[in-house]
C-alpha atoms as a PDB file:
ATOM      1  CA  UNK A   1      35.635 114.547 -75.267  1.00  0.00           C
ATOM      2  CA  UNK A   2      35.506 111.843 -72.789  1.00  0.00           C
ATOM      3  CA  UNK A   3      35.429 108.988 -75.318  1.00  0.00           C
ATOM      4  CA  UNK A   4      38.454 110.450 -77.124  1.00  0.00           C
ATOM      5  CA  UNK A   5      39.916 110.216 -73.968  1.00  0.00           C
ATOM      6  CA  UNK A   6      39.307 106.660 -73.056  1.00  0.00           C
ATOM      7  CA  UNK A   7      39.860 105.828 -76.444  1.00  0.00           C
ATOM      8  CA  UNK A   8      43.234 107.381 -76.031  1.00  0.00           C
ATOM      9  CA  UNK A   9      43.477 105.637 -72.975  1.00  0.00           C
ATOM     10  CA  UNK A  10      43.158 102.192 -74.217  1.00  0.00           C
ATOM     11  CA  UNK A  11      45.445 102.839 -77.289  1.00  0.00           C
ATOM     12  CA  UNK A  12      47.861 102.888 -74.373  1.00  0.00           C
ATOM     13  CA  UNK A  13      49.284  99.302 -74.056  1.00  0.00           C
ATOM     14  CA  UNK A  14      50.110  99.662 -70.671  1.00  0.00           C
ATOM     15  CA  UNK A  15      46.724 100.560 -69.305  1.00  0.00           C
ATOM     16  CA  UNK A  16      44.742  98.193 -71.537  1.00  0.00           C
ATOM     17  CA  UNK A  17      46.366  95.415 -70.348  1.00  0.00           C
ATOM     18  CA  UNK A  18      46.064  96.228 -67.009  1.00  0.00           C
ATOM     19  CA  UNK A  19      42.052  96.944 -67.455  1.00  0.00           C
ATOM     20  CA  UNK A  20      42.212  93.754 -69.468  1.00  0.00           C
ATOM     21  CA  UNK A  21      43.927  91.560 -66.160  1.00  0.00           C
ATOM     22  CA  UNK A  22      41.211  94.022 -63.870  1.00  0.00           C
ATOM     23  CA  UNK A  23      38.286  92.626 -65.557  1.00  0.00           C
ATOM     24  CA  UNK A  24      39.339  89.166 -65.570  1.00  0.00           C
ATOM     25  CA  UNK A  25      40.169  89.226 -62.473  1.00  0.00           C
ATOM     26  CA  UNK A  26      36.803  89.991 -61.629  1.00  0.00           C
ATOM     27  CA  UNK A  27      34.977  87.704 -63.361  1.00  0.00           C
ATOM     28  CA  UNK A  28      36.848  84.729 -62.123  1.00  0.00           C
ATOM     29  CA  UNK A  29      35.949  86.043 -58.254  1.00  0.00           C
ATOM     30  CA  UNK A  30      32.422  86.547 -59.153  1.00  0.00           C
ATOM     31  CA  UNK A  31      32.449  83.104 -60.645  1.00  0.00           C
ATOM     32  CA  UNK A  32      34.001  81.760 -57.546  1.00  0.00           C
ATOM     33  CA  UNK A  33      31.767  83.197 -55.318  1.00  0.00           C
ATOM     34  CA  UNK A  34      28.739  81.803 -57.207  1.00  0.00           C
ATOM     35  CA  UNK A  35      29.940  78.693 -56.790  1.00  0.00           C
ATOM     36  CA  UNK A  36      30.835  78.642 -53.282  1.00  0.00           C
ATOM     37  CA  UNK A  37      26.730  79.346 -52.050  1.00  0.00           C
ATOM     38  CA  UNK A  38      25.352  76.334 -53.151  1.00  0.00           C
ATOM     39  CA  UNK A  39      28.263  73.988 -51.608  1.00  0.00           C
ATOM     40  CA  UNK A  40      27.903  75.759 -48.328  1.00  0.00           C
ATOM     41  CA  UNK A  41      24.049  75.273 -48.597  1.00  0.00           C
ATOM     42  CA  UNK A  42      23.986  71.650 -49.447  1.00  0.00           C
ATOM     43  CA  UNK A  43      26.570  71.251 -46.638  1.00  0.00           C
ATOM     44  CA  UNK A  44      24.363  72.593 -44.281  1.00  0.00           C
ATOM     45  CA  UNK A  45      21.499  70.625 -45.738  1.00  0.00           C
ATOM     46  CA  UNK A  46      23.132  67.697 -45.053  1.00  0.00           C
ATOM     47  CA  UNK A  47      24.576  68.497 -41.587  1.00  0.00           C
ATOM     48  CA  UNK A  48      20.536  69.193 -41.615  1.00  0.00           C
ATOM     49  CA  UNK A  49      19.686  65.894 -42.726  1.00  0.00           C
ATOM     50  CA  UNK A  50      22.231  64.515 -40.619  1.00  0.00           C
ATOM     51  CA  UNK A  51      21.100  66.187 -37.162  1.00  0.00           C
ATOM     52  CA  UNK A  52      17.635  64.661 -37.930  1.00  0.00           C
ATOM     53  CA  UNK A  53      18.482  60.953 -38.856  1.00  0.00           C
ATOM     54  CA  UNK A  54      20.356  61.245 -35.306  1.00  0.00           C
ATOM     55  CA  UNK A  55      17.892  62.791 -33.340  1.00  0.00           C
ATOM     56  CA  UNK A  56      15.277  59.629 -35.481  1.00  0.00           C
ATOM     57  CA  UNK A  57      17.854  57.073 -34.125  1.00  0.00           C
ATOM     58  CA  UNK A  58      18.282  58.381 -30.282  1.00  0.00           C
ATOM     59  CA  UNK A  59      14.307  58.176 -29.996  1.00  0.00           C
ATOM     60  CA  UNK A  60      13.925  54.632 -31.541  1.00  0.00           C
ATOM     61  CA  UNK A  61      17.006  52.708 -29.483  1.00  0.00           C
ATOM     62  CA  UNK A  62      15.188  52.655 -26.328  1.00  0.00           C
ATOM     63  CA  UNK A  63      11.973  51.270 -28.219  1.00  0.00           C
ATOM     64  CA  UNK A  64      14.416  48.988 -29.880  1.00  0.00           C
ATOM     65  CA  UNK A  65      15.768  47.754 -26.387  1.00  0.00           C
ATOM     66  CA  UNK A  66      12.676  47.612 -24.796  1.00  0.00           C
ATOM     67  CA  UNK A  67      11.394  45.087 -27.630  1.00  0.00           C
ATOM     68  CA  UNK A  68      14.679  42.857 -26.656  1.00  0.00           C
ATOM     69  CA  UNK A  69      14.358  42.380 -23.587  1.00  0.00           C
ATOM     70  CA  UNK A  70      10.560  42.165 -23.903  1.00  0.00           C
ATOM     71  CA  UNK A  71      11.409  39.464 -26.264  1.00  0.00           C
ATOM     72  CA  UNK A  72      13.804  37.787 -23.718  1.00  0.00           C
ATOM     73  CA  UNK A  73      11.131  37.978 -21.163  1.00  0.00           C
ATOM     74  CA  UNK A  74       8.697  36.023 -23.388  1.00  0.00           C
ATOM     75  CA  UNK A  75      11.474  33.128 -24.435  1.00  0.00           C
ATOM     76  CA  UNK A  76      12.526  32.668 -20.519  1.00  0.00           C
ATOM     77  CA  UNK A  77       8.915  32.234 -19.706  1.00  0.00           C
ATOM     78  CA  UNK A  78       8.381  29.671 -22.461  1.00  0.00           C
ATOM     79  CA  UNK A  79      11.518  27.966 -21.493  1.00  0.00           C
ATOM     80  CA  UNK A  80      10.536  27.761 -17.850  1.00  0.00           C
ATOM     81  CA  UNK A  81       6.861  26.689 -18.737  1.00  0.00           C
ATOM     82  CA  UNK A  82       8.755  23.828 -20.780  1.00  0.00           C
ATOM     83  CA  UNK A  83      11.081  22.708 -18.049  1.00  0.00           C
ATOM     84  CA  UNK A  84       7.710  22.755 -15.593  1.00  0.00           C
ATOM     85  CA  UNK A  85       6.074  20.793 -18.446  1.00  0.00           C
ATOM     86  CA  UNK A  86       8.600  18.076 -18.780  1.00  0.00           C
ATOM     87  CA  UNK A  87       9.405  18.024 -14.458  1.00  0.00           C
ATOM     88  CA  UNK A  88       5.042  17.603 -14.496  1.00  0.00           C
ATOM     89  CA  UNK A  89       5.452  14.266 -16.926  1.00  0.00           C
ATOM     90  CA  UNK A  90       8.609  12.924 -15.464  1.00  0.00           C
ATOM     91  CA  UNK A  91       6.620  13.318 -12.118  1.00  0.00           C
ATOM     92  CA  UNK A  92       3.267  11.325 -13.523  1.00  0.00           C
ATOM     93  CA  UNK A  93       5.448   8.483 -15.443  1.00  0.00           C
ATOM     94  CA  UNK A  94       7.131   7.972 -11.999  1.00  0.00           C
ATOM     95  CA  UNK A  95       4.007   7.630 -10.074  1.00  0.00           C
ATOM     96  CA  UNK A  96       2.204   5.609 -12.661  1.00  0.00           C
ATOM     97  CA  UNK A  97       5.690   3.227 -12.456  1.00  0.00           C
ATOM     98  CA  UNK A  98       5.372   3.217  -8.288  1.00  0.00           C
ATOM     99  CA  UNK A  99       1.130   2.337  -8.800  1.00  0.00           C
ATOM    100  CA  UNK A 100       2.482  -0.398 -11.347  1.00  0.00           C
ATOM    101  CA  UNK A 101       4.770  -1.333  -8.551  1.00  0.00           C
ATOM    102  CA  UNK A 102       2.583  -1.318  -5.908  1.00  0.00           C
ATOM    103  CA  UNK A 103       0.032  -3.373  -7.614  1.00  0.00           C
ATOM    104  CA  UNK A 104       2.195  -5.655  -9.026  1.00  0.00           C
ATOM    105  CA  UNK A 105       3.198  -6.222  -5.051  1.00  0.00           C
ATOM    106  CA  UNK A 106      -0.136  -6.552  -3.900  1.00  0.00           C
ATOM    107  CA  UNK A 107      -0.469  -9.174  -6.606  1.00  0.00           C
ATOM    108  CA  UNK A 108       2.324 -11.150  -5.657  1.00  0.00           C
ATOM    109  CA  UNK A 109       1.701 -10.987  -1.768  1.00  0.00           C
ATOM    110  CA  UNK A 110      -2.054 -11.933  -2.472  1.00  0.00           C
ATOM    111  CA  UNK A 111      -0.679 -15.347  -4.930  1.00  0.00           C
ATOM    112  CA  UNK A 112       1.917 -16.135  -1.625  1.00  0.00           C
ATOM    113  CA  UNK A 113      -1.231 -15.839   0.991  1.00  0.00           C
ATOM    114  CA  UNK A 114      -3.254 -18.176  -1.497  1.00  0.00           C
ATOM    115  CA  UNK A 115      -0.529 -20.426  -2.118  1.00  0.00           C
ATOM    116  CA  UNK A 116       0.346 -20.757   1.715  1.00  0.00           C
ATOM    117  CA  UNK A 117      -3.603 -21.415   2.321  1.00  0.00           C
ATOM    118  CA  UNK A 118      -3.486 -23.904  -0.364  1.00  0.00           C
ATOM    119  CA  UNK A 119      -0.614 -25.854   1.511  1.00  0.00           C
ATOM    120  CA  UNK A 120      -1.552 -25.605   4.384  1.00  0.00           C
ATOM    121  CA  UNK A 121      -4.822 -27.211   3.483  1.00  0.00           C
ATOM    122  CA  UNK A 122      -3.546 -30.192   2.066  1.00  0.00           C
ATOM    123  CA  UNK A 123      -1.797 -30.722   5.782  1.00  0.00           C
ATOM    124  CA  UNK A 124      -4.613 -30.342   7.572  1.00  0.00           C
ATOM    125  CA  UNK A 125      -7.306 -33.416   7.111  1.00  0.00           C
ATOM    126  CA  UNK A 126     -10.545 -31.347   6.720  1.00  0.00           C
ATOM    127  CA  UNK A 127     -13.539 -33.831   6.972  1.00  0.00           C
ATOM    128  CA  UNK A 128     -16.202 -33.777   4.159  1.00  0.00           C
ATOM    129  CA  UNK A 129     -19.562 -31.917   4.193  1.00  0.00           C
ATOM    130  CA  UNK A 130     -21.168 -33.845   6.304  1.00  0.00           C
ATOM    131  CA  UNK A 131     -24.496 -35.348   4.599  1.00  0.00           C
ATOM    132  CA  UNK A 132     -27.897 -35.229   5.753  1.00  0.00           C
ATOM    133  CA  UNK A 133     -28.362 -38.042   8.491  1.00  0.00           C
ATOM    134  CA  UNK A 134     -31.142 -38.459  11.091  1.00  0.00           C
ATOM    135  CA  UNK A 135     -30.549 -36.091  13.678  1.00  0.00           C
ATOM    136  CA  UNK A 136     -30.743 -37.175  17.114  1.00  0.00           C
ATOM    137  CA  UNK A 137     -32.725 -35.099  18.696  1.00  0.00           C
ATOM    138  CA  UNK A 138     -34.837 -35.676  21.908  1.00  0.00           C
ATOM    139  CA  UNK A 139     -38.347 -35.705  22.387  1.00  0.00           C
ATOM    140  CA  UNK A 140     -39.454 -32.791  24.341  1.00  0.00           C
ATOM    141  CA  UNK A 141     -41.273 -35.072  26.660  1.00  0.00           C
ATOM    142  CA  UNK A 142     -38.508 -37.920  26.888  1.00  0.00           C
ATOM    143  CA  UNK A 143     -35.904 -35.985  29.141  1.00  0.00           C
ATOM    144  CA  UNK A 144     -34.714 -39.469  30.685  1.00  0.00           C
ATOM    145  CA  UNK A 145     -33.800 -40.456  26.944  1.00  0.00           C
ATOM    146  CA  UNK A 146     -30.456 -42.196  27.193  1.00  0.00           C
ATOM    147  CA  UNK A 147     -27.523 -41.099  24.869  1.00  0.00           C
ATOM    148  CA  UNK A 148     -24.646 -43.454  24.455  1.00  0.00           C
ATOM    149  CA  UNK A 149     -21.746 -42.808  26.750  1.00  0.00           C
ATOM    150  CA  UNK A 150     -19.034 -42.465  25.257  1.00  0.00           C
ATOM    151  CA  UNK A 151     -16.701 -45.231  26.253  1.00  0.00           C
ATOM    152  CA  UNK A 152     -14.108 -44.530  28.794  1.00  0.00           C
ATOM    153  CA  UNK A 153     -10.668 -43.276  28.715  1.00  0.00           C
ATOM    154  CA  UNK A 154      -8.023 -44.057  30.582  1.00  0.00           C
ATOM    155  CA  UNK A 155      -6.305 -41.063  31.940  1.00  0.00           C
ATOM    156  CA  UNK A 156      -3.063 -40.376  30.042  1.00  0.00           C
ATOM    157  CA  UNK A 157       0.102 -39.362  31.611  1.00  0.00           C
ATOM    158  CA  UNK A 158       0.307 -35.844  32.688  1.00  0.00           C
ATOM    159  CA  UNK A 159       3.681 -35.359  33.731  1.00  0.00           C
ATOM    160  CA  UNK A 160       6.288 -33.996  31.789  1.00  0.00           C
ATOM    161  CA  UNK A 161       6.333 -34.082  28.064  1.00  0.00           C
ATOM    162  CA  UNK A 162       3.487 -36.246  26.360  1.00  0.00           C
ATOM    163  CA  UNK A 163       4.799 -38.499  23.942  1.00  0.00           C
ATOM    164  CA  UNK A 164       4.124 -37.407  21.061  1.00  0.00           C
ATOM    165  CA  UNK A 165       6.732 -34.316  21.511  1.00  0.00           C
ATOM    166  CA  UNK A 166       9.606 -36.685  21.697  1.00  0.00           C
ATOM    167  CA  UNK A 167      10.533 -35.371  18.142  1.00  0.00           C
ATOM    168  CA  UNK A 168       9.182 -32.570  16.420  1.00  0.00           C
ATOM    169  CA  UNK A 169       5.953 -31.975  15.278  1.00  0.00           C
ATOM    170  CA  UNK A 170       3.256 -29.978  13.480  1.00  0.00           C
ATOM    171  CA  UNK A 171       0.851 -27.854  15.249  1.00  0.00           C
ATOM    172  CA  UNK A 172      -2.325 -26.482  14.413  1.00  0.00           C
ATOM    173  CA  UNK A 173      -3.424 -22.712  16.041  1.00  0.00           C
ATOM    174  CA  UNK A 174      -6.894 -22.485  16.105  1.00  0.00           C
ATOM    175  CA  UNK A 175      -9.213 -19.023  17.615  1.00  0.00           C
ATOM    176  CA  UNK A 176     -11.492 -18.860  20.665  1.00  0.00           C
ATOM    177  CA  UNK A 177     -13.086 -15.689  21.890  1.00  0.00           C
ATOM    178  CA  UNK A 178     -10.114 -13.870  20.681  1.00  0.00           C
ATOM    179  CA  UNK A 179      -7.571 -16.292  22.423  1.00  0.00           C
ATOM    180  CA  UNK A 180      -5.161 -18.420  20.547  1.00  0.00           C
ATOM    181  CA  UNK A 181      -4.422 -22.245  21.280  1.00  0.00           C
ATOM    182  CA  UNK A 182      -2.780 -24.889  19.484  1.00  0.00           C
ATOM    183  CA  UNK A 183      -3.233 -28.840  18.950  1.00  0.00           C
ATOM    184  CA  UNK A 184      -1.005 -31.377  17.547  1.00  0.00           C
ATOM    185  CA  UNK A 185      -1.433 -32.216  13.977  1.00  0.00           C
ATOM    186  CA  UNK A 186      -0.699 -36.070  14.986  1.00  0.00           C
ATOM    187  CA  UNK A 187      -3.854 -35.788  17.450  1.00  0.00           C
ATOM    188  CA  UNK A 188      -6.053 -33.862  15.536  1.00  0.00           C
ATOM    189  CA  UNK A 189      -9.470 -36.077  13.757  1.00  0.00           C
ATOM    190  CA  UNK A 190     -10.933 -33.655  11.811  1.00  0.00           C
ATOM    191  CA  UNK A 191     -12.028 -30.080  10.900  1.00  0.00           C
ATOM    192  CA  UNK A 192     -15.916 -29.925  10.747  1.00  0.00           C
ATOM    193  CA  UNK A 193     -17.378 -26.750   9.328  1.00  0.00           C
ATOM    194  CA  UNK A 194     -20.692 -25.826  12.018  1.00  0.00           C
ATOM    195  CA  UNK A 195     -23.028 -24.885   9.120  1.00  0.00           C
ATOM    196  CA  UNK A 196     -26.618 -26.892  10.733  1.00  0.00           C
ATOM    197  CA  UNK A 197     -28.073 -25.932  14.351  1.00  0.00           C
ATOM    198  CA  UNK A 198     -26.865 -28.244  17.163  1.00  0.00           C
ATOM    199  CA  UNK A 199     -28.765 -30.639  18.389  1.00  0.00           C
ATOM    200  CA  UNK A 200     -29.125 -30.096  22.175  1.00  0.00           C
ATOM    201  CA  UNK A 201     -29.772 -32.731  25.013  1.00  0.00           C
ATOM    202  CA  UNK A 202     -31.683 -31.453  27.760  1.00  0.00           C
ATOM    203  CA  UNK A 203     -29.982 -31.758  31.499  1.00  0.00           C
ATOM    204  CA  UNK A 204     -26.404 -31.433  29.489  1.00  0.00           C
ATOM    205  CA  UNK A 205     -23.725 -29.122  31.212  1.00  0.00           C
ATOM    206  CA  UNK A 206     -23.643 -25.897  30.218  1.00  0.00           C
ATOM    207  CA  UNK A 207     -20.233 -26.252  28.279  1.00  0.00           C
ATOM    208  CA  UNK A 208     -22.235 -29.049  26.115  1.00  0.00           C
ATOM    209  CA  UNK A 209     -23.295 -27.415  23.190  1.00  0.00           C
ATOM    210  CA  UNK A 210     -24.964 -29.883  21.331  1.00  0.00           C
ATOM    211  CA  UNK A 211     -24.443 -33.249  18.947  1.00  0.00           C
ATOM    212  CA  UNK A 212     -23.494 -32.997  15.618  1.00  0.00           C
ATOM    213  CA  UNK A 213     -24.001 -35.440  13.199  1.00  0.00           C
ATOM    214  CA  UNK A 214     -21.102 -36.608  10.380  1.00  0.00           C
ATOM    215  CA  UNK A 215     -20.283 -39.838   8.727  1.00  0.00           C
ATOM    216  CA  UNK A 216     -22.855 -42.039  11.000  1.00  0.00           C
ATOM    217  CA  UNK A 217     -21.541 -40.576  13.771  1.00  0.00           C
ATOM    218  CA  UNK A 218     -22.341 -37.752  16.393  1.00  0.00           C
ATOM    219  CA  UNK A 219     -19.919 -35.646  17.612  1.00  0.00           C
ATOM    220  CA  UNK A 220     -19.914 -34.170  21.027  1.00  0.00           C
ATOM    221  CA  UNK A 221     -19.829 -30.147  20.682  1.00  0.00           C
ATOM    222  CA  UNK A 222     -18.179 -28.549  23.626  1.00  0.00           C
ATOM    223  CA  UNK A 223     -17.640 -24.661  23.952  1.00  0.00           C
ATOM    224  CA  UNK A 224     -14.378 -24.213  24.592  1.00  0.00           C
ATOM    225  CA  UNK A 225     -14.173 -20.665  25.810  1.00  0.00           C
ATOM    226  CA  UNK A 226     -16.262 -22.338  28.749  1.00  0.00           C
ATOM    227  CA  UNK A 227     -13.024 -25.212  29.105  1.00  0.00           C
ATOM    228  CA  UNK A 228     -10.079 -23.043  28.802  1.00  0.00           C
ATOM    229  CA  UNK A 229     -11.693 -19.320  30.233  1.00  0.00           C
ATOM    230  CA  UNK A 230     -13.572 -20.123  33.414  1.00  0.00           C
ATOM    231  CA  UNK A 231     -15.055 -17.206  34.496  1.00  0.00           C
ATOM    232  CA  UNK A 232     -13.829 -15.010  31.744  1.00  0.00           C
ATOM    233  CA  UNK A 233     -15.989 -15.850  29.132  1.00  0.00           C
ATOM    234  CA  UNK A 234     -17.369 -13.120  26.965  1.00  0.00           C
ATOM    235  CA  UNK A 235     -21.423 -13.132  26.317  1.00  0.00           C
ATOM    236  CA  UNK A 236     -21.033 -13.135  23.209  1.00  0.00           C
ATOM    237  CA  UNK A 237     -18.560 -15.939  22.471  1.00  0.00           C
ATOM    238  CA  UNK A 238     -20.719 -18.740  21.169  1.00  0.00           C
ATOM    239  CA  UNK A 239     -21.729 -16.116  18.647  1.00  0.00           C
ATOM    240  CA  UNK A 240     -18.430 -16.534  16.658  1.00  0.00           C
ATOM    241  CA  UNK A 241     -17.788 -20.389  16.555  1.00  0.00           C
ATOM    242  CA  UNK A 242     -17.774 -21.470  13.247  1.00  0.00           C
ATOM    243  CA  UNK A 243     -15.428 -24.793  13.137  1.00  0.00           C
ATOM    244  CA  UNK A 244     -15.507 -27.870  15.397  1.00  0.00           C
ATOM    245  CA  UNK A 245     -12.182 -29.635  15.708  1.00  0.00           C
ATOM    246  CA  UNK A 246     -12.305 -33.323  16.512  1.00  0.00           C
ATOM    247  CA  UNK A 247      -9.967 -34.782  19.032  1.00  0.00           C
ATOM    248  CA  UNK A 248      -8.230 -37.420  17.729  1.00  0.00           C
ATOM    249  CA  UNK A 249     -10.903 -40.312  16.761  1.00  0.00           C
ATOM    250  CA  UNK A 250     -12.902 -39.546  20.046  1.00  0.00           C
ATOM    251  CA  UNK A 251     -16.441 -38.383  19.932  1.00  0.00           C
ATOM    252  CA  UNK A 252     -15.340 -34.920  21.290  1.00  0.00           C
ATOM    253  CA  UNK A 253     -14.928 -32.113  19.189  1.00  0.00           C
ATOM    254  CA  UNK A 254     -14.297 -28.554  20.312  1.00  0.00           C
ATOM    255  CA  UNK A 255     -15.509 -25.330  19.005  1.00  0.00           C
ATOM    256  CA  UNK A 256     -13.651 -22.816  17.420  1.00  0.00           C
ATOM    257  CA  UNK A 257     -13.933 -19.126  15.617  1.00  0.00           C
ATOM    258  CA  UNK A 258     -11.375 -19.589  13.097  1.00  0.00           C
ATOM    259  CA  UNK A 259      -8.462 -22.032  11.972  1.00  0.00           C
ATOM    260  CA  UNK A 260      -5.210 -20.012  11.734  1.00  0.00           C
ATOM    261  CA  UNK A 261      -1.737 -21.653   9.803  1.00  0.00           C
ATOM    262  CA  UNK A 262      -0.113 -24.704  10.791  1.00  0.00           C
ATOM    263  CA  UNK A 263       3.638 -24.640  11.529  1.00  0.00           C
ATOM    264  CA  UNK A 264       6.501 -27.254  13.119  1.00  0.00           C
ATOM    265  CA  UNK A 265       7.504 -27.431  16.608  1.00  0.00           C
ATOM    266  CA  UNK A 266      10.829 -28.273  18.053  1.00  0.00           C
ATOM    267  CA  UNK A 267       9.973 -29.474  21.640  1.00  0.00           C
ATOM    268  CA  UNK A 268      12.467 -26.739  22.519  1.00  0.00           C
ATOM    269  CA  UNK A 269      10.195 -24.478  21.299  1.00  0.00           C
ATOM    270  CA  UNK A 270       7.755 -25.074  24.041  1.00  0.00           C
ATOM    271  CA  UNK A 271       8.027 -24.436  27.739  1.00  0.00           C
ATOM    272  CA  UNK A 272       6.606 -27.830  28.682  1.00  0.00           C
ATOM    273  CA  UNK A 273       4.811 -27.948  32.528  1.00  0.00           C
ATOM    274  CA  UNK A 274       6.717 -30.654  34.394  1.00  0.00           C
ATOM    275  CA  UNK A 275       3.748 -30.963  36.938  1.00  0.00           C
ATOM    276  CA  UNK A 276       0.187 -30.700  35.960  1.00  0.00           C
ATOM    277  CA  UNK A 277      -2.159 -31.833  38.914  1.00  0.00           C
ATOM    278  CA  UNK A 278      -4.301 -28.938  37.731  1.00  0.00           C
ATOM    279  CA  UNK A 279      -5.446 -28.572  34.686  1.00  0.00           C
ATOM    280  CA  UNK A 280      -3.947 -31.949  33.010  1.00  0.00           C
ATOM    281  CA  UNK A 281      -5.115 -30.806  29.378  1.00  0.00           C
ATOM    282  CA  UNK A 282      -2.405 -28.163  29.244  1.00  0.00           C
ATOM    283  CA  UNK A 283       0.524 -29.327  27.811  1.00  0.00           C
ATOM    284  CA  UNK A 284       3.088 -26.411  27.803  1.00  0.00           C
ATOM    285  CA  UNK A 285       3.084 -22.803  26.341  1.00  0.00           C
ATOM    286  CA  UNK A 286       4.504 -21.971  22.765  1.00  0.00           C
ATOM    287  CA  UNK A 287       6.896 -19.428  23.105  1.00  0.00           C
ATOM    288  CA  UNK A 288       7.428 -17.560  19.782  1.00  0.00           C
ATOM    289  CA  UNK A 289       3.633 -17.521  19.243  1.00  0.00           C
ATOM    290  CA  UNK A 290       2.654 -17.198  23.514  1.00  0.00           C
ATOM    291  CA  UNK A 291      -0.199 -19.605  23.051  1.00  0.00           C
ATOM    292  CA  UNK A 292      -1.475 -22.882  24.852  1.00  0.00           C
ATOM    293  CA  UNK A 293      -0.776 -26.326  23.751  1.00  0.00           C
ATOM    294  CA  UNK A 294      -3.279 -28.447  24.484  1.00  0.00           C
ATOM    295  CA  UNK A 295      -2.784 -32.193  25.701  1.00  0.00           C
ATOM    296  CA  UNK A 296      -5.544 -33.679  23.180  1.00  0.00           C
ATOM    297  CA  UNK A 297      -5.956 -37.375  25.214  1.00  0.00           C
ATOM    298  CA  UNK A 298      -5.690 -35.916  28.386  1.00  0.00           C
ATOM    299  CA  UNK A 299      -8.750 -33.165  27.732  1.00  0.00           C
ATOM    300  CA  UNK A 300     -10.332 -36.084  25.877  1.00  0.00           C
ATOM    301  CA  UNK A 301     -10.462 -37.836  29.484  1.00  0.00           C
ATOM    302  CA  UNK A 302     -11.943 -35.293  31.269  1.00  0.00           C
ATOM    303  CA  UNK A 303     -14.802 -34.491  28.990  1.00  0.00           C
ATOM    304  CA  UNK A 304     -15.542 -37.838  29.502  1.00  0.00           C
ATOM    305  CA  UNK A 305     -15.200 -37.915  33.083  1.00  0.00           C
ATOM    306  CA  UNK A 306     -16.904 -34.133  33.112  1.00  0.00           C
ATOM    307  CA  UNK A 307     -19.670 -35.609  30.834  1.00  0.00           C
ATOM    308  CA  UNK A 308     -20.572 -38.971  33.529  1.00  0.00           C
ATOM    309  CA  UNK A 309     -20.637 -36.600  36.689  1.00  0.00           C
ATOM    310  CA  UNK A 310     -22.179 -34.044  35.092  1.00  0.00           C
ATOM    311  CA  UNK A 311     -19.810 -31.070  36.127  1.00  0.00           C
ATOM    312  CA  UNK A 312     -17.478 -28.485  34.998  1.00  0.00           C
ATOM    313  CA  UNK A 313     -14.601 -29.137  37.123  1.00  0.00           C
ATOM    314  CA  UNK A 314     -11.867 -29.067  34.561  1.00  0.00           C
ATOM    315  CA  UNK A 315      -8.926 -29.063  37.040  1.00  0.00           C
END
C-alpha cells in the first residue's frame, strides 16, 4: 500500500523534483563537510609544526649569541697578544740598537784615549830602557866612599816670571802621593821608567833615594813627596813611585807615581809668585788645573846645595 503510494508520489513531477534537488543537496554538504576535516587538521598540524620550530629557535639564539661573543672574546685576546708581541720586539730591536750604540761609543772614546796617549808620547822625550851598566854601589865597609859631586849651580833668578814663560809653553803634569805638579816641557831631560832597585849611599839625606844608572850615567833619585810635602808625607808614598823625571840635563831626577797629559800654557794661565825668598823652586800655580809649577833650575840648585850640606832645608 505504501509503495503504491510513494510510487504515486514520485509520478508527481512536482514532488520528484523537489526530492530530486533534496538529495542533491545533501550530498554536496556531506561532500563539503568531508572535505573541510582534513584542511582544518593539516592547518593545525602546521600551526603545530610551526609552534615547535619557534619554541627550537627561542632556545638555540642565546646558545647562538653566547658562541659570538665567545668568539669575539677569543679574536680580542689574540689581537691583544699580537699587539704585546710586536710592542715586546719593537722593545728588544731598540735596545739591541742602544747596546750597538753604546758599544760603538765606548769604541770610539777608547780609539780617542789611545790616540791622545799616542800624541802625547811623541811630545814627551821618554829615555830608552836603560841597559845593564855597573851599578855603583858601596861597599858595606867603605862608608867614607866618595861619590862625585855634582858640579855646582848657580842659583837662577827667582823673582818674577822665569824665562822660559816669556811665551807660551808646554807643560807636563806628573803624580806624587796623590798631589798633582807640573814641569816645563822645555826643562824636562827625560822620563826614566824605575823598573831595578836603587842603589843607596849610606849617610845620604833621607829625601835621597838612591842612584840610578842610564846611558853611563847615574842619576840622582830624590823623593819628591819629601821636597814638596814637608811634614805631610804619607807612609806609604815611596810605595807608588814608578817614573823618575830628569831635570833638564842635570844629574837630578825626581820621583813620580804616574805621568798624566801634557797641555800648552799661556803665561796668563798661571798666577806667577812675584817674590819667592821661600821656597825658590815654585814657580806659580796653574789655575784651570790648581796645580804647582815647578821652577826646574831653581830646584836643580838646591838639591845641589841640599846634597853638599847635607840637609833638607828646601826653603
Amino acid at each position: 500500500m505504501e509503495k503504491q503510494h510513494q510510487k504515486t508520489a514520485y509520478a508527481d513531477p512536482t514532488s520528484a523534483l523537489t526530492h530530486y534537488l533534496d538529495e542533491l543537496l545533501h550530498s554536496a554538504t556531506t561532500q563539503s563537510v568531508d572535505t573541510v576535516v582534513p584542511e582544518e587538521a593539516a592547518s593545525d598540524s602546521a600551526e603545530r609544526v610551526d609552534v615547535g620550530d619557534i619554541a627550537d629557535s627561542a632556545e638555540a639564539k642565546p646558545v647562538v649569541e653566547e658562541n659570538i661573543r665567545a668568539d669575539r672574546v677569543l679574536a680580542e685576546q689574540q689581537r691583544v697578544a699580537l699587539l704585546q708581541a710586536e710592542q715586546q720586539r719593537r722593545r728588544e730591536e731598540s735596545l739591541a740598537v742602544e747596546r750597538a750604540a753604546r758599544r760603538e761609543r765606548a769604541r770610539q772614546a777608547a780609539a780617542a784615549i789611545k790616540a791622545r796617549r799616542e800624541a802625547e808620547k811623541q811630545r814627551v822625550v821618554v829615555a830608552e830602557k836603560p841597559q845593564p851598566a855597573p851599578a855603583v854601589v858601596a861597599p858595606p865597609e867603605a862608608t867614607s866612599e866618595k861619590i862625585a859631586e855634582p858640579a855646582p849651580v848657580a842659583m837662577p833668578e827667582t823673582q818674577g816670571r822665569p824665562e822660559w814663560a816669556e811665551n807660551a809653553f808646554e807643560c807636563l803634569i806628573f803624580r806624587v802621593a796623590g798631589l798633582q805638579l807640573a814641569v816645563p816641557l822645555v826643562l824636562l831631560g827625560a822620563i826614566h821608567p824605575m823598573e831595578a832597585e836603587l842603589h843607596e849611599i849610606p849617610g845620604r839625606p833621607r829625601w835621597f833615594m838612591g842612584m840610578m844608572p842610564f846611558g853611563g850615567r847615574n842619576l840622582r833619585v830624590v823623593d819628591t813627596a819629601e821636597w814638596v810635602m814637608a811634614g805631610r808625607v804619607p807612609d806609604d808614598a815611596r810605595e807608588g813611585y814608578r817614573f823618575v823625571i830628569r831635570l833638564d840635563d842635570s844629574d837630578w831626577g825626581l820621583a813620580c807615581d804616574n805621568v798624566a797629559q801634557s797641555f800648552r800654557l799661556h803665561p796668563d794661565d798661571v798666577k806667577w809668585r812675584s817674590e819667592r825668598s821661600r821656597r825658590p823652586w815654585l814657580a806659580g800655580t796653574v789655575i784651570d788645573q790648581m796645580c804647582a809649577l815647578l821652577d826646574v833650575r831653581a830646584m836643580s840648585h838646591l838639591l845641589s846645595r841640599a846634597e853638599t850640606e847635607h840637609q833638607l832645608d828646601l826653603s
